[in-house]
C-alpha atoms as a PDB file:
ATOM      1  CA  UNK A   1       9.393  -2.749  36.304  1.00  0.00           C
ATOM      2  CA  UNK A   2       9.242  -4.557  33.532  1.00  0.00           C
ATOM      3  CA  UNK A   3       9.458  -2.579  30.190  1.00  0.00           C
ATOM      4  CA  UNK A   4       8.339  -4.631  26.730  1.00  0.00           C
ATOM      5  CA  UNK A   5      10.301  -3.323  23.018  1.00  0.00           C
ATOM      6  CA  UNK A   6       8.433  -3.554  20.188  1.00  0.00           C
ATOM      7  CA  UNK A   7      11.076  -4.208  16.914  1.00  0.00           C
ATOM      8  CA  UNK A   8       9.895  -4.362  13.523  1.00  0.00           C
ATOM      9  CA  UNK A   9      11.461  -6.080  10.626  1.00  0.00           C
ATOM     10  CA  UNK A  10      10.400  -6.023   7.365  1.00  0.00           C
ATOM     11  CA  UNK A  11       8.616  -8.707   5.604  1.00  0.00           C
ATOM     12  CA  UNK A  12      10.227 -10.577   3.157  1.00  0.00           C
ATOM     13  CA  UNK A  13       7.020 -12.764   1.458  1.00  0.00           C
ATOM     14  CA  UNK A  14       3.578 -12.132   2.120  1.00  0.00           C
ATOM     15  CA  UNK A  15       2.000 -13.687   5.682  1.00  0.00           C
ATOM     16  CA  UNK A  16      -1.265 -15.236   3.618  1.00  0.00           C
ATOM     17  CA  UNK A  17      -1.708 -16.154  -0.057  1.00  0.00           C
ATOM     18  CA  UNK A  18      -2.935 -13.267  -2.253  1.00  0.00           C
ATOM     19  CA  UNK A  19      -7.151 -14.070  -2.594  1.00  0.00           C
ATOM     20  CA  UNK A  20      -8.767 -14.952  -6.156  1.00  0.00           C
ATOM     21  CA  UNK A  21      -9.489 -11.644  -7.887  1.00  0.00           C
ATOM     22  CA  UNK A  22     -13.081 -11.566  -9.291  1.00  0.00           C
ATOM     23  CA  UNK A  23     -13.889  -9.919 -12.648  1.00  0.00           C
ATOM     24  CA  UNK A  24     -15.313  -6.391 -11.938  1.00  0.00           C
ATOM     25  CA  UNK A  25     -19.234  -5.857 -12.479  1.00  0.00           C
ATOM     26  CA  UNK A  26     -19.803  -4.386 -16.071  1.00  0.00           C
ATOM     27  CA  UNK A  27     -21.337  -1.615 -17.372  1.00  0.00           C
ATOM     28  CA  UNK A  28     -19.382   1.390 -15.493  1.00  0.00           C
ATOM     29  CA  UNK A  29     -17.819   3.820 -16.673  1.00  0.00           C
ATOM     30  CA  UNK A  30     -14.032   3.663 -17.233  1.00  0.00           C
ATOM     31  CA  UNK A  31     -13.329   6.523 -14.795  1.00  0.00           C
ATOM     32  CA  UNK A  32     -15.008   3.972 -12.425  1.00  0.00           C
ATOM     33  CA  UNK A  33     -12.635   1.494 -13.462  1.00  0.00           C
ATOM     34  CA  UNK A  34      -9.373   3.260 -13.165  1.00  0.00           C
ATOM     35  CA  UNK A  35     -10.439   4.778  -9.420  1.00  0.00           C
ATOM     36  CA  UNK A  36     -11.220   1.580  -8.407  1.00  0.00           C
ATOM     37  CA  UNK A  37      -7.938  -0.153  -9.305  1.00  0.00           C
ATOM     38  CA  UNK A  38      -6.263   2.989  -7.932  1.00  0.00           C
ATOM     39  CA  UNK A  39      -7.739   2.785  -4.600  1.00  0.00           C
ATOM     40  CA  UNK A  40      -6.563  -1.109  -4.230  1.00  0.00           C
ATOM     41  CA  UNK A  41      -3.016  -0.203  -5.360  1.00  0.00           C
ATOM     42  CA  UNK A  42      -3.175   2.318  -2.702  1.00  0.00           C
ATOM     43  CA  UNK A  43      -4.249  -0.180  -0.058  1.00  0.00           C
ATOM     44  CA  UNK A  44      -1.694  -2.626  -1.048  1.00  0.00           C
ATOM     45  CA  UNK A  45       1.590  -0.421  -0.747  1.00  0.00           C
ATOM     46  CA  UNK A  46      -0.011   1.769   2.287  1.00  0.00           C
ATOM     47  CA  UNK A  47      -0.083  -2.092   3.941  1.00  0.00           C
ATOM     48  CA  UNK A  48       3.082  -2.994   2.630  1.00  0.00           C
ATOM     49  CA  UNK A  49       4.410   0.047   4.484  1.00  0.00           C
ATOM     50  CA  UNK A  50       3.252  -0.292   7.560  1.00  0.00           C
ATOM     51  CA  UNK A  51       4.155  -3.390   7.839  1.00  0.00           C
ATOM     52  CA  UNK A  52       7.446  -2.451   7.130  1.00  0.00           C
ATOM     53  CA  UNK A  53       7.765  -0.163   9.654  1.00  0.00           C
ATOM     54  CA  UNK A  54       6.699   3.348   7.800  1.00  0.00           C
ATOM     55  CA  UNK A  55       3.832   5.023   9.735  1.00  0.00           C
ATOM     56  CA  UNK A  56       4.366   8.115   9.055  1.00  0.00           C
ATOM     57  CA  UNK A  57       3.275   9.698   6.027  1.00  0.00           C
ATOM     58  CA  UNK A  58       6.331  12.570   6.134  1.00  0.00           C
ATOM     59  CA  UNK A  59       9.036   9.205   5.584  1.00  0.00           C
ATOM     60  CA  UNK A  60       6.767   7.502   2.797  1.00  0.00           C
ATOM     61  CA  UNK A  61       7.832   9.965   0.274  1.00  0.00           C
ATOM     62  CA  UNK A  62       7.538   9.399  -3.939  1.00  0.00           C
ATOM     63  CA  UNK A  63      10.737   6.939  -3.784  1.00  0.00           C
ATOM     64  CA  UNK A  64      10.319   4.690  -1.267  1.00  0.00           C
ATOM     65  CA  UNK A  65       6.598   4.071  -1.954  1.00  0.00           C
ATOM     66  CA  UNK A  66       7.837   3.811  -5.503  1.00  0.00           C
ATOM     67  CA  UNK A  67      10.827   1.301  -3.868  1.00  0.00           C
ATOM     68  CA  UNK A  68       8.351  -0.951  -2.290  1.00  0.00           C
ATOM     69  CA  UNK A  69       5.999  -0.996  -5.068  1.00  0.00           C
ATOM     70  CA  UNK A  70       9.050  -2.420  -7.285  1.00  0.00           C
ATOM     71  CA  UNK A  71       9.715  -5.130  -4.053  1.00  0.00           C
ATOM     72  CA  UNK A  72       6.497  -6.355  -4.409  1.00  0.00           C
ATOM     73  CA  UNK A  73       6.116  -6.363  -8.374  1.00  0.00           C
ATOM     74  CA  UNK A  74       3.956  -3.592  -8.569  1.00  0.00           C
ATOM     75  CA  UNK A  75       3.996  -1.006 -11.651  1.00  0.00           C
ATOM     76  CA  UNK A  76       5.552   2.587 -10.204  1.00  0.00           C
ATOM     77  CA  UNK A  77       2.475   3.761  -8.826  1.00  0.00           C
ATOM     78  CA  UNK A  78       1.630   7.900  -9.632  1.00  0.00           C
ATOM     79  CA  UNK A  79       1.894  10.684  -8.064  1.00  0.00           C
ATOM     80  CA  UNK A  80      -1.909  10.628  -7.193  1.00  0.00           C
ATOM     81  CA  UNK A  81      -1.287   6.999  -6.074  1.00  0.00           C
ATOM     82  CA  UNK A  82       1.203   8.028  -4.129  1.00  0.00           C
ATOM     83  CA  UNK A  83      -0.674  10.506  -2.555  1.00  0.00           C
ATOM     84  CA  UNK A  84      -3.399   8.506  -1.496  1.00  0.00           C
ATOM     85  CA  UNK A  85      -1.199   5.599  -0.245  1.00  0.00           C
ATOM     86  CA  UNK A  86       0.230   8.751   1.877  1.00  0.00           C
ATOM     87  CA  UNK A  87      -3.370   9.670   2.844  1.00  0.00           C
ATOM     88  CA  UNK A  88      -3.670   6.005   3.505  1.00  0.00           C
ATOM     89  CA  UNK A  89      -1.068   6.054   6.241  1.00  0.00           C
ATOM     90  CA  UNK A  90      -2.421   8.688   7.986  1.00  0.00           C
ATOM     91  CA  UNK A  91      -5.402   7.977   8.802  1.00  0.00           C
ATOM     92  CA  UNK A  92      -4.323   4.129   9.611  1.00  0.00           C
ATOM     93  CA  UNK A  93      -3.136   5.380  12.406  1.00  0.00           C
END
């Protein structure tokens, strides 16, 4: 019986080229604004984990979502960043 291993290794560049970012529509609020930007710093480090090999949201802890935000040139996210790139995780799976 043939048995098949997954390994994961983790990425060292990007797979595609990062898309054109648009300008945001005007006339929202700022809250609007800073929610928004939130959400896609979330996105970016909760995909950035799992394709590292994180997908569990008990090992992506402060630091090492912190770690790979500083491997791919992203500001230290917060601790409300944090938790939704946690949140993120979970329910990716």
């Amino acid at each position: 019986m043939a048995v098949a291993a997954v390994t994961t290794k983790p990425l060292d560049k990007p797979l595609h080229q990062p898309l054109t970012k648009k300008p945001l529509p005007a006339g929202r609020p700022r809250e609007w604004y800073v929610s928004h930007n939130r959400r896609l710093k979330a996105m970016r480090l909760a995909i950035a984990l799992l394709d590292t090999g994180v997908y569990l949201p008990s090992s992506a802890n402060n630091a090492r979502i912190r770690a790979t935000a500083a491997r791919l040139g992203i500001h230290p996210p917060s601790d409300i960043t944090c938790r939704m790139v946690r949140a993120l995780v979970r329910y990716g799976r």
